[in-house]
Protein backbone atom coordinates (compact mmCIF):
# COMPACT_ATOMS: atom_id res chain seq x y z
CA UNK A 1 19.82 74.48 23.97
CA UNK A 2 22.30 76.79 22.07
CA UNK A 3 25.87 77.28 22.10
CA UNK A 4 27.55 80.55 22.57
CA UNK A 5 31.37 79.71 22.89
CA UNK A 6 31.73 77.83 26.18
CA UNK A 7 27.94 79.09 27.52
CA UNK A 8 24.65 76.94 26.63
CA UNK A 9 21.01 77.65 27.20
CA UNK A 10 18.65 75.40 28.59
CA UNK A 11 15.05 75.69 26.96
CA UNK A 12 11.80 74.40 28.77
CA UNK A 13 11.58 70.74 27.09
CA UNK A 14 8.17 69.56 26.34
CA UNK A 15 6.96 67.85 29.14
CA UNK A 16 4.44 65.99 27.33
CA UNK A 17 0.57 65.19 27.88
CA UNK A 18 -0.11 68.21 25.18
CA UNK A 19 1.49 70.78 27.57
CA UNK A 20 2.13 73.81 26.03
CA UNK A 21 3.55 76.45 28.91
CA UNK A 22 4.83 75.73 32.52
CA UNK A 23 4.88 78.11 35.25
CA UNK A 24 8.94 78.62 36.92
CA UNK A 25 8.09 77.72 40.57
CA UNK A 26 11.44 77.87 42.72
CA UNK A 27 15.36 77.89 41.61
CA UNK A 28 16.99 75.67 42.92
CA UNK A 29 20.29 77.56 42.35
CA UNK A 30 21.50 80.79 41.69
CA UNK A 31 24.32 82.48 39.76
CA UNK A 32 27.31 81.65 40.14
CA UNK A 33 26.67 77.93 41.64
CA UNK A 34 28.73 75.36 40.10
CA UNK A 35 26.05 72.53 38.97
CA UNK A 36 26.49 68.78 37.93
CA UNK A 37 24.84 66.44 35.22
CA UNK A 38 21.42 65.40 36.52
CA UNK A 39 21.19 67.64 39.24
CA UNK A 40 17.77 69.67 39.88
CA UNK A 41 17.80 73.04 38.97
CA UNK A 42 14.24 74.32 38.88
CA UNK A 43 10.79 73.23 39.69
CA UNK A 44 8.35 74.21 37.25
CA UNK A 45 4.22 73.59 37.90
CA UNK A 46 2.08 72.56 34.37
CA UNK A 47 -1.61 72.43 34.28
CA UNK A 48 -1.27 68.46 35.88
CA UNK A 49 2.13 68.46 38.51
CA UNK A 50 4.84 70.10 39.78
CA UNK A 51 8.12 68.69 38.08
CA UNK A 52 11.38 69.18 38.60
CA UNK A 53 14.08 70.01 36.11
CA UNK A 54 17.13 68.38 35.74
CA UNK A 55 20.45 69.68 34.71
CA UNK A 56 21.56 67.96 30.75
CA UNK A 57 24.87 69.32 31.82
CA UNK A 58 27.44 70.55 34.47
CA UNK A 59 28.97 73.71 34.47
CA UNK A 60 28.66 77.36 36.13
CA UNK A 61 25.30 78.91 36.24
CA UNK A 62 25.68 82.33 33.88
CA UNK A 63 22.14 83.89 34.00
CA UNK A 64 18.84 82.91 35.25
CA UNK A 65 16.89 84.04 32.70
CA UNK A 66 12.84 83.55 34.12
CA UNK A 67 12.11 84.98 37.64
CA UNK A 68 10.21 82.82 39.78
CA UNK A 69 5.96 82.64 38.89
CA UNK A 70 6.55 83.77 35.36
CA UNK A 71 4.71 81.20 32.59
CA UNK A 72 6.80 80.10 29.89
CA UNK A 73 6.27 78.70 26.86
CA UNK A 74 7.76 75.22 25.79
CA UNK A 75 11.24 75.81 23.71
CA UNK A 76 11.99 78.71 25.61
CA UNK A 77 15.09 79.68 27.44
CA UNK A 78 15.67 79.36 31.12
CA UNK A 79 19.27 79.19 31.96
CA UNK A 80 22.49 80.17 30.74
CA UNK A 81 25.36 77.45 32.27
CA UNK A 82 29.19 77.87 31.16
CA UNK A 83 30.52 74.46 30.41
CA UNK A 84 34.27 73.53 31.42
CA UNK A 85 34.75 71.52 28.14
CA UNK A 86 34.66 72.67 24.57
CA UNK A 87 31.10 73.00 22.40
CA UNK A 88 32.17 70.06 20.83
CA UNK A 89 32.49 67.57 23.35
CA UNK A 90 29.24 68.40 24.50
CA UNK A 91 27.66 68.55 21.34
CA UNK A 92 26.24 64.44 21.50
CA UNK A 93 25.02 65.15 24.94
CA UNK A 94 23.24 68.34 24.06
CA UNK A 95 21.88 66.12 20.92
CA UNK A 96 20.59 63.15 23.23
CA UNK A 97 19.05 65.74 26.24
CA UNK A 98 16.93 67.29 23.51
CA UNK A 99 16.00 64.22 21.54
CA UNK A 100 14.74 62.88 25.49
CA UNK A 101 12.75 66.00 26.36
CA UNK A 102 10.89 65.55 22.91
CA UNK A 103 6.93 64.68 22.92
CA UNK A 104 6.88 60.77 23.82
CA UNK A 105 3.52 58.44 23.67
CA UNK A 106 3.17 58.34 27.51
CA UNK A 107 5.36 57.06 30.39
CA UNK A 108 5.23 53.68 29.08
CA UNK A 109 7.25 54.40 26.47
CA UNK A 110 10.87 52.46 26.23
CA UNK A 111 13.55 52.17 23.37
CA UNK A 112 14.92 48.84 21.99
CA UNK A 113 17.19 48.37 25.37
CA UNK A 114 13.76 48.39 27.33
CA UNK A 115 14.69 51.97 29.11
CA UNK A 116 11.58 54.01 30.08
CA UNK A 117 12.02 58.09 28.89
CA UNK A 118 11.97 60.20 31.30
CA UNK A 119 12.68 63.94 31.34
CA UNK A 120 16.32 64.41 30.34
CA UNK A 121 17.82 60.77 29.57
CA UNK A 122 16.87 57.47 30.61
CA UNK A 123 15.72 55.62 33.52
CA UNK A 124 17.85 52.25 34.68
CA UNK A 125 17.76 49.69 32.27
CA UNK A 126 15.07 46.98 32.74
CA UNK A 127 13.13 49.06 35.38
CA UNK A 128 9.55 47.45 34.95
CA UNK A 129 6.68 50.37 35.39
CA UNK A 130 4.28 49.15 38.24
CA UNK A 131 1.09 50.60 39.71
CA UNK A 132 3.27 51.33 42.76
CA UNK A 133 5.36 53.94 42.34
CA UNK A 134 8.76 55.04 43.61
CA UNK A 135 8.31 56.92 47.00
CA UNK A 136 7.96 60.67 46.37
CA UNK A 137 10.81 63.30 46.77
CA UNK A 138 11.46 65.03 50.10
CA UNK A 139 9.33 68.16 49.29
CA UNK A 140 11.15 71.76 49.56
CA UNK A 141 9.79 75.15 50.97
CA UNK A 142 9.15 77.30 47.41
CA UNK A 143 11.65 79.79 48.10
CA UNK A 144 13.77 82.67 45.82
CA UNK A 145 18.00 81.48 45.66
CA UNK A 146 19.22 84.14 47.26
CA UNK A 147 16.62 83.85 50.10
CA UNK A 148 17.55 79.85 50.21
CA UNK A 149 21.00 80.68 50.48
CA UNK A 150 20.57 83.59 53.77
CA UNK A 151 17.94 80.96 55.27
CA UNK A 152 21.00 78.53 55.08
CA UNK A 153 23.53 80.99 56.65
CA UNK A 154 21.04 82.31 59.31
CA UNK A 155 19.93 78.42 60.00
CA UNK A 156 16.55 79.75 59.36
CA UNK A 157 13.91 76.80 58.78
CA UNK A 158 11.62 77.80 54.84
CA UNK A 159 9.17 75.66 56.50
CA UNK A 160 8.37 78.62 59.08
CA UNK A 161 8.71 81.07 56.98
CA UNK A 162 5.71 82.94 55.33
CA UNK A 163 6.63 84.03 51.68
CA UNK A 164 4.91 87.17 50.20
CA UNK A 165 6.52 86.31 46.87
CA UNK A 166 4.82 84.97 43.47
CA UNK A 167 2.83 81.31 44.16
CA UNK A 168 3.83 82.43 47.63
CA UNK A 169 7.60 81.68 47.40
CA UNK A 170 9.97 83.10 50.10
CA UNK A 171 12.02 86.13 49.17
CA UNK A 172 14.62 87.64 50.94
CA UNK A 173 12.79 90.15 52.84
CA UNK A 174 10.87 87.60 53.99
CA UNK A 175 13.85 85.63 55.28
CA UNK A 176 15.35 89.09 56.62
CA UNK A 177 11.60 89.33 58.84
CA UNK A 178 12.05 85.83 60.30
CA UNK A 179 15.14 86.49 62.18
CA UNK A 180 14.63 87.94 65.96
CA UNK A 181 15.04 91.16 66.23
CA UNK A 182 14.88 93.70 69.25
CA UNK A 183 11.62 95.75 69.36
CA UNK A 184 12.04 99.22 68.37
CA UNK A 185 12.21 102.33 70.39
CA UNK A 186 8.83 104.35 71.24
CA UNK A 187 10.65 107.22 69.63
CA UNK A 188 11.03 104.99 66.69
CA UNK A 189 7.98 104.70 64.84
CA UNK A 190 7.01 103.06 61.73
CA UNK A 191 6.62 105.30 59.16
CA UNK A 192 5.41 102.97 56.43
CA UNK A 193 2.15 102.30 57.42
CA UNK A 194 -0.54 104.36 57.65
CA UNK A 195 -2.06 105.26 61.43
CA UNK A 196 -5.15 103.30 60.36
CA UNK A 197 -3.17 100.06 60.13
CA UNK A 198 -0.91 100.51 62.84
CA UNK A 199 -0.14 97.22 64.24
CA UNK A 200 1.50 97.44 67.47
CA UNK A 201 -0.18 95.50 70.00
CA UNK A 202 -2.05 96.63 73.40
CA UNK A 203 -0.69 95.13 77.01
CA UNK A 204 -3.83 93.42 76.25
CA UNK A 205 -3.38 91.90 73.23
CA UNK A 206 0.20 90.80 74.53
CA UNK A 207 -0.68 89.04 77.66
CA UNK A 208 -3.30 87.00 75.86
CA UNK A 209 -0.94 85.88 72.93
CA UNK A 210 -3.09 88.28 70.05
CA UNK A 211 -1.05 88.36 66.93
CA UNK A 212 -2.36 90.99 64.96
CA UNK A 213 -2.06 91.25 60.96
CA UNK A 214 0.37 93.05 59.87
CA UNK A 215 -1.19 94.49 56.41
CA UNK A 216 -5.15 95.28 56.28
CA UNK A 217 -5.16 93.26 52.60
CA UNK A 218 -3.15 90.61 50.99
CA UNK A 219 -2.80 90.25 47.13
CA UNK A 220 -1.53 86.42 45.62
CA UNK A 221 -1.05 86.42 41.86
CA UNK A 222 -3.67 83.56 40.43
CA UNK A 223 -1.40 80.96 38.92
CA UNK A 224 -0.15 77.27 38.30
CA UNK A 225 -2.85 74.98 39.60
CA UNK A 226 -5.60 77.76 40.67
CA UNK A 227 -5.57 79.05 37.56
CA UNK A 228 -6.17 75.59 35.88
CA UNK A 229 -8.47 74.79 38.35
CA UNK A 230 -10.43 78.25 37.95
CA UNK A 231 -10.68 77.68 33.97
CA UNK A 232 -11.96 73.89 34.20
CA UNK A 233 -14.47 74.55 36.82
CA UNK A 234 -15.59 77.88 34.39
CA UNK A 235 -15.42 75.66 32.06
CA UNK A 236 -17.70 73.11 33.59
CA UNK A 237 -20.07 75.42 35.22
CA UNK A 238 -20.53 77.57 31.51
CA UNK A 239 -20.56 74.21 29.17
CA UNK A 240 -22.36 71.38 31.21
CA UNK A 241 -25.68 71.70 32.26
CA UNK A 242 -25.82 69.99 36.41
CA UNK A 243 -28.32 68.55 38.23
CA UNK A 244 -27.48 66.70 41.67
CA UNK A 245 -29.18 64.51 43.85
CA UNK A 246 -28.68 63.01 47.52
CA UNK A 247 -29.49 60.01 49.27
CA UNK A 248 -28.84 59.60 53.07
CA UNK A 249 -27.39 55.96 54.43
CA UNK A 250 -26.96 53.82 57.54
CA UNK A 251 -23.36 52.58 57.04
CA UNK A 252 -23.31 51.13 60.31
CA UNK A 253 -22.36 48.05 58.68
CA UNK A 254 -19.70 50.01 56.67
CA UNK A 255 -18.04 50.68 59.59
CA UNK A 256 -18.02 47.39 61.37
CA UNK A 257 -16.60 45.88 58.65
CA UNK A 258 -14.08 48.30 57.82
CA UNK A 259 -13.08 48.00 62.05
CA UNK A 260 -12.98 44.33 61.15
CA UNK A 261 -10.53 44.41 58.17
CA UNK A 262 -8.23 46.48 60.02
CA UNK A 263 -7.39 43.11 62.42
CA UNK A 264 -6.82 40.99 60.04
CA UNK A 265 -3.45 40.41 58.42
CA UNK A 266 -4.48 41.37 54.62
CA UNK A 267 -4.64 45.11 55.45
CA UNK A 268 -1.97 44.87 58.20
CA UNK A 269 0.10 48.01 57.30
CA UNK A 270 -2.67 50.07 55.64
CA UNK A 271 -5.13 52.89 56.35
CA UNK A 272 -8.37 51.24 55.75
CA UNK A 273 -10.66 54.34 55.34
CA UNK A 274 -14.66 55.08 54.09
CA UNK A 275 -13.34 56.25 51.10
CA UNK A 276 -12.00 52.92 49.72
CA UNK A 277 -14.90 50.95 50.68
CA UNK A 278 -17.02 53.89 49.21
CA UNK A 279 -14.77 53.27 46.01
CA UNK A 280 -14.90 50.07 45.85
CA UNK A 281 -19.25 50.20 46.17
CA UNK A 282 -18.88 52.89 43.76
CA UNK A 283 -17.11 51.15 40.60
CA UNK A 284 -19.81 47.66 41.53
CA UNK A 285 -22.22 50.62 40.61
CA UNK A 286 -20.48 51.40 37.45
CA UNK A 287 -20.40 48.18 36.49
CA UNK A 288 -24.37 48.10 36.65
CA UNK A 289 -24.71 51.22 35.52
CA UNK A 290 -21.94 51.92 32.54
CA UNK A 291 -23.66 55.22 31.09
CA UNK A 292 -22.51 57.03 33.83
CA UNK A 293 -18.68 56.57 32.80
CA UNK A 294 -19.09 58.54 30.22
CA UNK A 295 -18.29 62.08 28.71
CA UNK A 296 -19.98 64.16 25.81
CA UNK A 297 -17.95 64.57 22.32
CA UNK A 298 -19.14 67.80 21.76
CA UNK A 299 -17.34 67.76 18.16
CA UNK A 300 -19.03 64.61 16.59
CA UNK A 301 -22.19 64.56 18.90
CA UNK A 302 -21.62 61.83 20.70
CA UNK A 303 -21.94 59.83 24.17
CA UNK A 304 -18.77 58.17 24.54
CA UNK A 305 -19.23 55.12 26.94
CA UNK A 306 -16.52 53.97 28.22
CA UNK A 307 -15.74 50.73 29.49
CA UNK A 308 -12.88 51.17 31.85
CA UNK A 309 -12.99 53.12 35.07
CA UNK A 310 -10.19 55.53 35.53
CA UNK A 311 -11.36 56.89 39.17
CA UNK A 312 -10.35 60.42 40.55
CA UNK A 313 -10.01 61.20 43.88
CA UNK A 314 -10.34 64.73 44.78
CA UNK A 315 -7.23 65.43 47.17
CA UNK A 316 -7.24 68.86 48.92
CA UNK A 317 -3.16 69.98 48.81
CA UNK A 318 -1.49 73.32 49.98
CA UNK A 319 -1.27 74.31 46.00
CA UNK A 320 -4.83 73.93 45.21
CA UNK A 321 -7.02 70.59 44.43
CA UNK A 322 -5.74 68.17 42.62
CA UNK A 323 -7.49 65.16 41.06
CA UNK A 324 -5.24 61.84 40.46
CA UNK A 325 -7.00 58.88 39.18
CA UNK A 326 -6.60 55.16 39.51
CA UNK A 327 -6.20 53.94 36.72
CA UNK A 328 -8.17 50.95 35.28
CA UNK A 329 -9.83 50.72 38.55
CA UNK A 330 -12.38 48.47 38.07
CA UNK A 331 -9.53 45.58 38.36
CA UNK A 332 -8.47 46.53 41.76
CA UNK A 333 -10.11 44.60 44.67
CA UNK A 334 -10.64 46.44 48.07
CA UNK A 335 -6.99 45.83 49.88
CA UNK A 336 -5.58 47.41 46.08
CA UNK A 337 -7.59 50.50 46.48
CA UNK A 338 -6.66 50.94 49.83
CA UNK A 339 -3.03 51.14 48.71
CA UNK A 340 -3.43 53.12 45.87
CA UNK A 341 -6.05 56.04 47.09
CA UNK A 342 -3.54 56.41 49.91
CA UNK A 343 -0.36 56.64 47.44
CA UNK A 344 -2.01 58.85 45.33
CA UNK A 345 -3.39 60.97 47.69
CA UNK A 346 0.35 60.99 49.31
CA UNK A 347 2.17 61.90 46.06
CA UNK A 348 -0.31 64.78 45.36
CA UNK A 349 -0.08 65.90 48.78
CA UNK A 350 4.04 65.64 48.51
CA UNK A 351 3.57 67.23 44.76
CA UNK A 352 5.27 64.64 42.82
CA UNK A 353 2.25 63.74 41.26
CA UNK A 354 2.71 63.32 37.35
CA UNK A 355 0.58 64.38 34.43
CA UNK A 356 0.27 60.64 33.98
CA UNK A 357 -1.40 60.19 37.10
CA UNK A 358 -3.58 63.42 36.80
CA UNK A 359 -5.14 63.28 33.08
CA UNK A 360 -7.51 60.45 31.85
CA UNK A 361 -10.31 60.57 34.56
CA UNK A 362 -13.44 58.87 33.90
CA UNK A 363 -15.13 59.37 37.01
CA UNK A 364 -14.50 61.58 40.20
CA UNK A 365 -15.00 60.67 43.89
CA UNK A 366 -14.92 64.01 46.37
CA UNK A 367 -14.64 63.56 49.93
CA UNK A 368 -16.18 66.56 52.04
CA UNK A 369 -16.91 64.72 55.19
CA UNK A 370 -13.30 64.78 56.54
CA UNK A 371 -13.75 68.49 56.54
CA UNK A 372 -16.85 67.84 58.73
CA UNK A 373 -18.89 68.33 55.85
CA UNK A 374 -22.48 66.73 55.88
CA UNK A 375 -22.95 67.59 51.72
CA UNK A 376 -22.03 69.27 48.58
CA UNK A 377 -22.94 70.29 45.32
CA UNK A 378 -19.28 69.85 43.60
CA UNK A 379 -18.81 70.56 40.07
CA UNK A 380 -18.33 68.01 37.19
CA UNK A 381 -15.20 67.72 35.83
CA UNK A 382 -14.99 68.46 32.19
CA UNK A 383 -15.15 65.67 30.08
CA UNK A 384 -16.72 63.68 32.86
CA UNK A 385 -20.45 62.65 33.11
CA UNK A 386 -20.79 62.57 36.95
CA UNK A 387 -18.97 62.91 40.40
CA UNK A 388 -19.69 60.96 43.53
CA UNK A 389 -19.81 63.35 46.91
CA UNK A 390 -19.13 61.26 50.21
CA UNK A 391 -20.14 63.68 53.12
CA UNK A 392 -19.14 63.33 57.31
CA UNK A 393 -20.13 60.01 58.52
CA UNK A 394 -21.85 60.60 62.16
CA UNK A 395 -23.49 59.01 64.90
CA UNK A 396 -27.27 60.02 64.80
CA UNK A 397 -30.68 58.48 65.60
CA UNK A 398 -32.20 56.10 63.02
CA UNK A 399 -34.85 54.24 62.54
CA UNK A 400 -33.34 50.87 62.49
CA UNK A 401 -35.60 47.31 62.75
CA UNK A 402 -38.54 49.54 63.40
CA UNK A 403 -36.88 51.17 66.40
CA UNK A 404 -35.29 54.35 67.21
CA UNK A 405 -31.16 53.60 67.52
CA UNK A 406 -28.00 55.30 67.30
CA UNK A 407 -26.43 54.48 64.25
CA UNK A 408 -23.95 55.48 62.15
CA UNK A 409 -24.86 58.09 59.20
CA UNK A 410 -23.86 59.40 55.82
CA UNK A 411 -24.96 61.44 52.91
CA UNK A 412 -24.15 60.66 49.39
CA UNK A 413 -24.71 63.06 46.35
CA UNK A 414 -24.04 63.10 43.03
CA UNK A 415 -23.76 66.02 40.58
CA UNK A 416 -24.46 65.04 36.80
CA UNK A 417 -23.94 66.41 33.16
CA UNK A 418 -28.14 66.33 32.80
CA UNK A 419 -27.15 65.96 28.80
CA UNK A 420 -26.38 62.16 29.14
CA UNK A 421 -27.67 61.05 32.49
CA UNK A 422 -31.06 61.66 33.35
CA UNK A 423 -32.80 61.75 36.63
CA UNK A 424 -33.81 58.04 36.74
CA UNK A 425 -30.09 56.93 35.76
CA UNK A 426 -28.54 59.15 38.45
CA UNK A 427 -31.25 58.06 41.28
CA UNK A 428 -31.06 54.23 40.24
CA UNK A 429 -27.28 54.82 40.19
CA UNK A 430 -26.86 56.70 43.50
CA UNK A 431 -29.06 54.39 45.57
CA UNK A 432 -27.67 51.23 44.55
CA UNK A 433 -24.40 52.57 45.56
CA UNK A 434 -25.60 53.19 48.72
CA UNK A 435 -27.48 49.98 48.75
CA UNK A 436 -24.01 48.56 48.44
CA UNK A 437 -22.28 50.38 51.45
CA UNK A 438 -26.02 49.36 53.94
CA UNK A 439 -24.93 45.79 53.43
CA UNK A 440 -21.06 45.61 52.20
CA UNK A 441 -20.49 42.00 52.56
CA UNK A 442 -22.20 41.77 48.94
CA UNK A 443 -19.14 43.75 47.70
CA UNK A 444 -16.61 40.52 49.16
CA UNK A 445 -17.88 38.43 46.03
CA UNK A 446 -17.40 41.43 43.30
């Protein structure tokens, strides 16, 4: 931040992890507005989360000085905010935002009065970190300030509204196209379409409820967490060489169980799903199996083993996939994972997932069956050494006790970097994970 009489600028802090650039998502206000000390004036999305920006300082908003979807770099300037007190009286609290939005270790990290660092300032003084996190922010449509501001004076709902700007924020126009108007004239027609994508619908098309597209074609910049995502899985499918295999299950007894644990007090309040128990059969594996935790060091040569499970979960959100991990999960017994797949998958959902929670995977779970999905081939996440695919668990004739029943049926597969795990590994892996989930009272005792 710099001074310039009464007006200072507010540069992108570093918002650790090794970030190096953001992407300006949404304003949250506009010039003009007057804004207070903490208060949120931007959302910005990094390679890991969406975060939002807080104010170091009230004032009057000068200048916005990034439109929304550009990427800037750390340091540089976003805002310009008039301040009603003189430079100088400012000048500590300028000093202590800055010294805050430096680099810090991690998340952990508290000074001598036990305060955790946060973005701009501290948090409340003795606030323990715990693997449960505070619940996440109501989210907000993306949306341009001046189109935020008509949406408020037309009582028009973001939610509903379709945006057509960058990252698919809502712009005036868009705002402006929500409202109800009268249909034009027949002696009023559109002139800014050509007469091969005229849109006005038949008596046909209106009596059965046909909405037809307005435009032919639809171009959305690649950015913020596509982007990312396009580069790592480039990334993975140019640098890793892949090999997958698949082993089909009856998790009849899966399922009984898991209908069993949902009476029973310990998981009263939860969503007992597949996935946990799928997690929880899937880090006993690890444990046999510890070369499949793993990830190449392509600098030193190495295999680096590691023994700790960090385990992602692959969670589909409106922005893109995201891929939180639990962290130290081979500690967690089956009611924890529960929780915490169902948190994370919530806060990436919500966006308020942080960097924390997205770097540092060791191992990546994919779920493809709630999409009705029987398998997939998914890709390895860089600096990973395998991923675990969980397809859609049907009903479906199987040869059970020698006899043809209706049981329930799954597919698991597993993609692999073939430079570390080999074929054996991967199929001794695979199907004792699956041996696990046939008869899941053996994973009570683990």
């Amino acid at each position: 931040m710099e001074d310039d009489g009464h007006v200072l600028e507010f540069r992108l802090p570093d918002l650790g992890e090794g970030l190096t650039e953001a992407e300006v998502v949404s304003w949250s206000v506009a010039v003009g507005d007057d804004i207070e000390l903490n208060q949120t004036i931007a959302e910005v999305e990094t390679a890991k989360a969406v975060v939002a920006l807080p104010s170091p300082f009230a004032g009057r908003v000068e200048e916005l000085l990034v439109e929304p979807g550009e990427t800037v770099e750390v340091g540089a300037s976003l805002i310009r905010v008039r301040i009603a007190s003189p430079p100088s009286a400012v000048a500590a609290d300028q000093t202590e935002a800055e010294t805050a939005a430096a680099p810090s270790p991690g998340p952990d990290t508290a000074d001598g009065n036990g305060r955790r660092s946060v973005l701009v300032g501290y948090g409340p003084e003795g606030e323990a970190e715990t693997r449960r996190r505070r619940p996440a922010p109501e989210a907000r449509a993306a949306a341009t300030p001046a189109a935020r501001k008509l949406a408020k004076e037309l009582g028009i709902d973001l939610w509903f509204v379709a945006g057509s700007g960058p990252n698919g924020a809502v712009t005036v126009d868009d705002v402006r196209g929500a409202v109800p108007v009268s249909p034009p004239r027949p002696s009023a027609p559109r002139t800014d379409l050509a007469p091969a994508t005229s849109t006005a619908p038949s008596e046909s098309d209106q009596n059965a409820g046909v909405i037809r597209p307005s435009v032919r074609e639809e171009r959305v910049p690649v950015g913020g967490i596509r982007k990312r995502t396009a580069a790592a899985m480039s990334a993975s499918a140019r640098t890793i060489p892949q090999a997958s295999a698949f082993v089909a299950l009856d998790c009849t007894a899966s399922m009984e169980l898991l209908d069993h644990l949902r009476t029973t007090k310990s998981f009263a309040g939860l969503t007992l799903t597949p996935l946990a128990l799928v997690a929880k059969a899937t880090l006993a594996a690890i444990a046999e199996f510890p070369a499949v935790n793993a990830h190449w060091d392509e600098a030193n040569q190495q295999i680096v083993t590691k023994h700790y499970v960090n385990l992602g979960i692959a969670v589909a959100t409106a922005r893109g996939l995201l891929v939180p991990n639990l962290k130290e999960a081979q500690t967690l017994g089956l009611r924890d994972l529960c929780r915490e797949i169902g948190w994370l998958a919530e806060t990436a959902r919500s966006g308020s997932a942080t960097p924390a929670d997205l770097r540092g995977g060791t191992f990546t779970i994919t779920n493809v069956g709630v999409f009705g999905v029987d398998a997939a081939v998914p890709l390895v996440n860089p600096g990973e050494a395998a991923i675990l695919c969980l397809g859609s668990i049907r009903r479906r004739p199987w040869v059970f006790r020698d006899e043809l029943a209706v049981r329930w049926v799954t597919t698991l597969g597993v993609s692999f970097d073939h430079r570390m795990i080999d074929g054996e590994l991967a199929a001794r892996f695979l199907t004792t994970t699956a041996g696990l989930l046939e008869d899941p009272l053996t994973l009570l005792s683990r």
